[in-house]
C-alpha atoms as a PDB file:
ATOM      1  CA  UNK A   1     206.008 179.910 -23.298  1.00  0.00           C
ATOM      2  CA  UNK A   2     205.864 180.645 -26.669  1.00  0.00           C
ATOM      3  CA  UNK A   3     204.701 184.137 -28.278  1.00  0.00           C
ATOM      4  CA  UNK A   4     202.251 182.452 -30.781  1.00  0.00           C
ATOM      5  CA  UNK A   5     202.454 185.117 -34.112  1.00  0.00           C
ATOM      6  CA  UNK A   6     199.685 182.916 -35.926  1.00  0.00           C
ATOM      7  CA  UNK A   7     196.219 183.859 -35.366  1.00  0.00           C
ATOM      8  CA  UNK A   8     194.865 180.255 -36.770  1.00  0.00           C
ATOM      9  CA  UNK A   9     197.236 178.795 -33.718  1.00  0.00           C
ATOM     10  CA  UNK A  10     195.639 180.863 -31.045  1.00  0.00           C
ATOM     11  CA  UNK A  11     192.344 180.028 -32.476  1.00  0.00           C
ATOM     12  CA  UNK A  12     192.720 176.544 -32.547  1.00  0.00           C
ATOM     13  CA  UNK A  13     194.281 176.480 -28.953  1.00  0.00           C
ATOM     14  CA  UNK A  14     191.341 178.414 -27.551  1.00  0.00           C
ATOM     15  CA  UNK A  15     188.792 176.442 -29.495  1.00  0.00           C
ATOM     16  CA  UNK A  16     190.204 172.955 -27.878  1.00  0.00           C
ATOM     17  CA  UNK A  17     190.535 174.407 -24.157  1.00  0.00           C
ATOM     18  CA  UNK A  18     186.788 175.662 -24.614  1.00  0.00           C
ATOM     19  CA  UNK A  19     185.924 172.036 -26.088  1.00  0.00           C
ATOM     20  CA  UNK A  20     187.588 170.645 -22.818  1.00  0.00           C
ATOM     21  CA  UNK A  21     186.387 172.759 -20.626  1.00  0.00           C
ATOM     22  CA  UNK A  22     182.789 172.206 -21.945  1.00  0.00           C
ATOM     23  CA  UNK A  23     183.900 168.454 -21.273  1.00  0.00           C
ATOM     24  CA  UNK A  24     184.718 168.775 -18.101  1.00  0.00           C
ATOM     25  CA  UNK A  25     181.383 170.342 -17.134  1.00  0.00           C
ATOM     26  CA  UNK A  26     179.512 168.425 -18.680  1.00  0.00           C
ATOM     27  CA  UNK A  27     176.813 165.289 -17.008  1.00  0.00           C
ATOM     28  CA  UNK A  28     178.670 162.145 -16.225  1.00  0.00           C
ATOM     29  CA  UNK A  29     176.719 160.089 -19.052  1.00  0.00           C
ATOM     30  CA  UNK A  30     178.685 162.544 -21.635  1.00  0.00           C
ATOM     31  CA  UNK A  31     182.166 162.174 -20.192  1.00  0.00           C
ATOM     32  CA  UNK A  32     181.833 158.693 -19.814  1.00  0.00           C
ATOM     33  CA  UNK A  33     181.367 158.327 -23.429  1.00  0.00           C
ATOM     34  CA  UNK A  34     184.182 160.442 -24.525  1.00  0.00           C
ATOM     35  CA  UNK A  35     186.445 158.792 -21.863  1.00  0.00           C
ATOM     36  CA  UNK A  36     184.937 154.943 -22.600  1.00  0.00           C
ATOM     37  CA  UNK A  37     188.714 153.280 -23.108  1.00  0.00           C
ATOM     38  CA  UNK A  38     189.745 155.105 -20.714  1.00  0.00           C
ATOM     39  CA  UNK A  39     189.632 155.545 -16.490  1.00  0.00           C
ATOM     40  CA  UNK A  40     187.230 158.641 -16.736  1.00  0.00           C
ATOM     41  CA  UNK A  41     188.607 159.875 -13.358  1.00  0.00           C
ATOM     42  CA  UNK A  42     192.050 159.903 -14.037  1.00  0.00           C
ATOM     43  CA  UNK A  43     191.458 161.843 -17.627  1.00  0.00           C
ATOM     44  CA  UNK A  44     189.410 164.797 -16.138  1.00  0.00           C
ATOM     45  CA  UNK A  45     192.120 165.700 -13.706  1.00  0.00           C
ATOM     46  CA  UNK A  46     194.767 164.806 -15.930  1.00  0.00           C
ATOM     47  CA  UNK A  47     193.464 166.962 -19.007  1.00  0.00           C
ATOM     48  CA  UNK A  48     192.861 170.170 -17.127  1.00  0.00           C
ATOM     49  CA  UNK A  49     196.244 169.580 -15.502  1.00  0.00           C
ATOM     50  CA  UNK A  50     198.486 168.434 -18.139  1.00  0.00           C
ATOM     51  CA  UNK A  51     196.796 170.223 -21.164  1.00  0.00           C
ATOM     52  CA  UNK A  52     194.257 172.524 -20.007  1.00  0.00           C
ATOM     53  CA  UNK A  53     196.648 174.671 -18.004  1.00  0.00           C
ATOM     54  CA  UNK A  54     198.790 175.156 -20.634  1.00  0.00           C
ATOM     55  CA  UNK A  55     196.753 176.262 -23.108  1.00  0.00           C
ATOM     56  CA  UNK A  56     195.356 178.998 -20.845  1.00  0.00           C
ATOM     57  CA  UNK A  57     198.778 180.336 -19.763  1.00  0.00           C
ATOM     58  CA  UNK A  58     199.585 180.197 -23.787  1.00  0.00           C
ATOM     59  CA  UNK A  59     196.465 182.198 -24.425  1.00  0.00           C
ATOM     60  CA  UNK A  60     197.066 184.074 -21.637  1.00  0.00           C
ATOM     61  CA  UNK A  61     200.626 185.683 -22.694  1.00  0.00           C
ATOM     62  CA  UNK A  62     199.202 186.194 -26.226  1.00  0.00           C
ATOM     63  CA  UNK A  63     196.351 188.687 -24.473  1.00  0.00           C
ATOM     64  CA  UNK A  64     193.372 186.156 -25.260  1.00  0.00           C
ATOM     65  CA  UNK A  65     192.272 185.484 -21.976  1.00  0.00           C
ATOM     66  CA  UNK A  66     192.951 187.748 -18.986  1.00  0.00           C
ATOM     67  CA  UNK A  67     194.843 186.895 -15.812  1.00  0.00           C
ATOM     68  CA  UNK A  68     191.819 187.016 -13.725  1.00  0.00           C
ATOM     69  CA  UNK A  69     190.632 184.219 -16.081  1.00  0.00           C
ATOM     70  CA  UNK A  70     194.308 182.536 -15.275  1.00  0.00           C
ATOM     71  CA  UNK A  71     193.797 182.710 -11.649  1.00  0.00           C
ATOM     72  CA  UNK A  72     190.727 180.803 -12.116  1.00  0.00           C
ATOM     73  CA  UNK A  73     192.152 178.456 -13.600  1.00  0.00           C
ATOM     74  CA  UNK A  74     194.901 177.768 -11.119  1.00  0.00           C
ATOM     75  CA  UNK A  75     192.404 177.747  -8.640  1.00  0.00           C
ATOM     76  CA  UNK A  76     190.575 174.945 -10.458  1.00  0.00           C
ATOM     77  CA  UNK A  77     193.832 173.130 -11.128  1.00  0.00           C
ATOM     78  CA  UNK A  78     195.412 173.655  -7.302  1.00  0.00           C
ATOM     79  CA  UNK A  79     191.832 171.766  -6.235  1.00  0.00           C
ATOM     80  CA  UNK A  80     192.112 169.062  -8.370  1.00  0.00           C
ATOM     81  CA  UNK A  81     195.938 168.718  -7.267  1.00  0.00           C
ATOM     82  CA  UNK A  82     194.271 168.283  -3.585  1.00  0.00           C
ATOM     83  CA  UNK A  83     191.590 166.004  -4.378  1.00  0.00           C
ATOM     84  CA  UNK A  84     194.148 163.714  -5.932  1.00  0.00           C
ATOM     85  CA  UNK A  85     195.364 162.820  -2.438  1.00  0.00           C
ATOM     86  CA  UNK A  86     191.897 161.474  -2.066  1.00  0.00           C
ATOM     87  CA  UNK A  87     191.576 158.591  -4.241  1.00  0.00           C
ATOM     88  CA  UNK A  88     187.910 157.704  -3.002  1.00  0.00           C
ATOM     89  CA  UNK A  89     186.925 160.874  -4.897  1.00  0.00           C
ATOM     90  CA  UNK A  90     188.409 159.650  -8.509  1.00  0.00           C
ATOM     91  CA  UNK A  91     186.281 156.637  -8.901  1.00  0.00           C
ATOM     92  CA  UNK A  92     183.475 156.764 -11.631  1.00  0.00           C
ATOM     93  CA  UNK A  93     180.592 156.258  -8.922  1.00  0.00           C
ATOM     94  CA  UNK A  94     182.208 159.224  -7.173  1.00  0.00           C
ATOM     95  CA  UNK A  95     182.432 161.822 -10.258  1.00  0.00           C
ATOM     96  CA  UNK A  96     178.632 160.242 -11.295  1.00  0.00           C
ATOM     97  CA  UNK A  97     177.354 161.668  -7.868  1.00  0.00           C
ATOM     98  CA  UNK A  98     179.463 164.638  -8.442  1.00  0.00           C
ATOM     99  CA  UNK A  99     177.585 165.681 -11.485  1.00  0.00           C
ATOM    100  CA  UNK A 100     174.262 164.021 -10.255  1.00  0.00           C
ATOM    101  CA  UNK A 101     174.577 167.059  -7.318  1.00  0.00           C
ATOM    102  CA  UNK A 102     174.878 165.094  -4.592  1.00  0.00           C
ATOM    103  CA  UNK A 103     178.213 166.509  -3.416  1.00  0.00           C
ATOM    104  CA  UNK A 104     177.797 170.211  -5.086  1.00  0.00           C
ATOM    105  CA  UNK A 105     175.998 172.551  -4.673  1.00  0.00           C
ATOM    106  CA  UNK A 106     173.664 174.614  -7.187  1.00  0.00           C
ATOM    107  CA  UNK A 107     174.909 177.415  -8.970  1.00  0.00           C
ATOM    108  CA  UNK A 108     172.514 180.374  -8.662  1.00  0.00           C
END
């Protein structure tokens, strides 16, 4: 990775992973409209993965976010690397009842 020397670039890269992650949480009506031309599944995974991860381990070697933070991330991402093998999981009915609470449960 790259030591990142501009402020405005670090700010802009942690701006768009909190927009994502923000996205990723959000209700299944509100993805679905962001991800309308698109196989809403597929893009959640795909963005944390792909872009997500990235980000934080850029942000992470520039001292914005701290390795505990990292971990977490990893953690997220290594879960969504086994529920791939799973394709019943990635359909859209499957992430609405995901977000609908029928397969998580509540956060205290």
């Amino acid at each position: 990775m790259n030591n990142y020397n501009n402020v405005d670039d670090l700010i802009a890269i942690h701006d768009l992973l909190i927009k994502n992650l923000q996205l990723f949480s959000s209700n299944f009506k509100i993805q679905k409209e962001k991800y309308k031309h698109a196989v809403l599944s597929d893009e959640l995974a795909s963005d944390f993965s792909n872009i997500d991860m990235e980000r934080m381990k850029i942000l992470f070697e520039n001292g914005w976010i701290t390795e505990e933070q990292l971990n977490l991330g990893e953690t997220i991402n290594s879960f969504l690397e086994e529920m791939n093998k799973d394709k019943s999981l990635w359909t859209d009915e499957a992430v609405k009842n995901l977000w609908n609470g029928e397969n998580v449960e509540k956060w205290d």
